[in-house]
Protein backbone atom coordinates (compact mmCIF):
# COMPACT_ATOMS: atom_id res chain seq x y z
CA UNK A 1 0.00 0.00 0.00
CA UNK A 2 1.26 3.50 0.83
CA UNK A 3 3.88 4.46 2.92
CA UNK A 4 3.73 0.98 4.15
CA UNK A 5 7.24 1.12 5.94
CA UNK A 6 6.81 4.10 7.90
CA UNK A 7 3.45 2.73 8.94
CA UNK A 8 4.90 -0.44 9.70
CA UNK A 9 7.69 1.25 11.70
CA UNK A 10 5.65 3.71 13.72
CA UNK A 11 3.31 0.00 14.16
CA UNK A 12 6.25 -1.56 15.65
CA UNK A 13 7.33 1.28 17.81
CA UNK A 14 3.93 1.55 19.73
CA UNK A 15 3.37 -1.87 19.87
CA UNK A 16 5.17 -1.92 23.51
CA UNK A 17 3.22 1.17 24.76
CA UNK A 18 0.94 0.01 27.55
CA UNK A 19 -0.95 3.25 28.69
CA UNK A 20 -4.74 3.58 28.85
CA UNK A 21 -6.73 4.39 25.47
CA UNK A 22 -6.31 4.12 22.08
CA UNK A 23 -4.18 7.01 21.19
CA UNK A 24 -1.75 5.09 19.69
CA UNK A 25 -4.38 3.78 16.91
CA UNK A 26 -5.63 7.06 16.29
CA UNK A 27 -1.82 8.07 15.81
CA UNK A 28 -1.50 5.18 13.10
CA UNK A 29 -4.87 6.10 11.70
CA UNK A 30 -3.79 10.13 11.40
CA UNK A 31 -0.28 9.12 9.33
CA UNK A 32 -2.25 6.63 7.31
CA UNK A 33 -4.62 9.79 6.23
CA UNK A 34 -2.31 12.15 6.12
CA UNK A 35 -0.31 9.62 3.69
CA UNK A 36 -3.16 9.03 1.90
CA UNK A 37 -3.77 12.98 0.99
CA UNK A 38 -0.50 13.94 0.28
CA UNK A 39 -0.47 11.33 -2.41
CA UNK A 40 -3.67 12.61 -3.72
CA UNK A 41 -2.22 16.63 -3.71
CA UNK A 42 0.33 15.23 -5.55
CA UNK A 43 -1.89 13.57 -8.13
CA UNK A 44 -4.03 16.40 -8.37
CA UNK A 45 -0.59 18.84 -9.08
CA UNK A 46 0.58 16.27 -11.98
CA UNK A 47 -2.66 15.14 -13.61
CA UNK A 48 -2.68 17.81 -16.46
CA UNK A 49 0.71 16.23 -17.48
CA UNK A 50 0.73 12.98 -16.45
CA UNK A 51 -1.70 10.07 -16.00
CA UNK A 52 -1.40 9.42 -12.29
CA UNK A 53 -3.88 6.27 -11.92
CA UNK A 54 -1.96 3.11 -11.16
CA UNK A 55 -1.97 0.72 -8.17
CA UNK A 56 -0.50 3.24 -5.32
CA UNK A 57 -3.33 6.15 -6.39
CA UNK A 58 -6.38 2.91 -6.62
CA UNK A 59 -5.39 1.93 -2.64
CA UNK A 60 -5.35 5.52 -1.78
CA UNK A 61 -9.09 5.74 -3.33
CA UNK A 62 -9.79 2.26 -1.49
CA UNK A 63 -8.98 4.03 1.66
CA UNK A 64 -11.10 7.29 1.27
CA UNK A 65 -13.88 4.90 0.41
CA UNK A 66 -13.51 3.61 2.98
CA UNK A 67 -12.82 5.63 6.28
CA UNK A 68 -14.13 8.90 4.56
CA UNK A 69 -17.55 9.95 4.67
CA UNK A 70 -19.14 9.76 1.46
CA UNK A 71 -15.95 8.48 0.09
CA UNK A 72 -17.05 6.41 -2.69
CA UNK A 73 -18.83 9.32 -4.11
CA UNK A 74 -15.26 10.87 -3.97
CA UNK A 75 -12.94 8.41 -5.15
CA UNK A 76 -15.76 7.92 -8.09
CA UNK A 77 -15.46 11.54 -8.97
CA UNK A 78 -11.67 11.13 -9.06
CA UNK A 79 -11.44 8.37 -11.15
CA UNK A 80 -13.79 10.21 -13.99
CA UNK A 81 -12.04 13.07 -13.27
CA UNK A 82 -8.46 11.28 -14.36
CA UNK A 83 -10.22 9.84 -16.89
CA UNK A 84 -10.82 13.41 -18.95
CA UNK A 85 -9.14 13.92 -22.06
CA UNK A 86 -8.96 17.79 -21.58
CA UNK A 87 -5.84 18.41 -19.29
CA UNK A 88 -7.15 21.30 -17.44
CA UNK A 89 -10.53 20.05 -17.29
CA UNK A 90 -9.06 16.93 -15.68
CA UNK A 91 -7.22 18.78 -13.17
CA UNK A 92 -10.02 20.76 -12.50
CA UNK A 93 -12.16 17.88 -12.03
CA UNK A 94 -9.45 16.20 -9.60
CA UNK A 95 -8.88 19.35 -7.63
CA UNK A 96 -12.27 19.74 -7.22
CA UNK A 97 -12.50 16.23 -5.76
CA UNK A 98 -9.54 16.59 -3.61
CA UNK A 99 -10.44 19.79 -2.18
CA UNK A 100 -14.05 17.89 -1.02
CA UNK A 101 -11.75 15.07 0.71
C-alpha cells in the first residue's frame, strides 16, 4: 500500500506502549490519512501532465472509500475526473474532488 514502511515502523514502535486508550491507533490512523492525501495533492498537481492512476493512487481511493464519509462518491469523482481527455478540465475535475476530501 502506501507508505507501508513508515506505517509499519511507527506499528512496531507503539506496539510496547501500555498506557490507557487508544491514542496510539488514532496516531497510526492520522499518518495513514495524512499519507493518503499527500499522495492525492500530488496527483491532483501532476494530472494535467501525467496520468497518475496506477496501483499506489487505486489503494489511496480504497482508503477514502472507505474511512471517509461519502468516500465512494469521492474516489468515483476522481477516477472520472483522471479519466478526462482535456488536461485542465481533468485537473479541475481532480482538484475539485480533492479539495471535497
Amino acid at each position: 500500500m502506501f507508505a507501508i514502511c513508515s506505517f509499519m515502523d511507527m506499528k512496531r514502535k507503539l506496539g510496547n506502549v501500555s498506557f490507557g486508550g487508544n491514542w496510539s491507533e488514532d496516531i497510526l490512523t492520522s499518518d495513514q490519512l495524512n499519507s493518503v492525501l499527500d499522495l492525492l495533492d500530488a496527483v491532483a498537481a501532476r494530472c494535467a501532465d501525467e496520468d497518475m492512476r496506477g496501483d499506489r493512487l487505486e489503494d489511496a481511493l480504497v482508503y477514502v472509500s472507505v474511512h471517509i464519509e461519502k468516500g465512494d462518491m469521492l474516489a468515483a469523482a476522481m477516477r472520472n475526473g483522471l479519466a478526462m481527455s482535456n488536461p485542465w478540465q481533468r485537473q479541475e475535475a481532480v482538484c475539485r474532488a480533492v479539495r471535497l476530501i
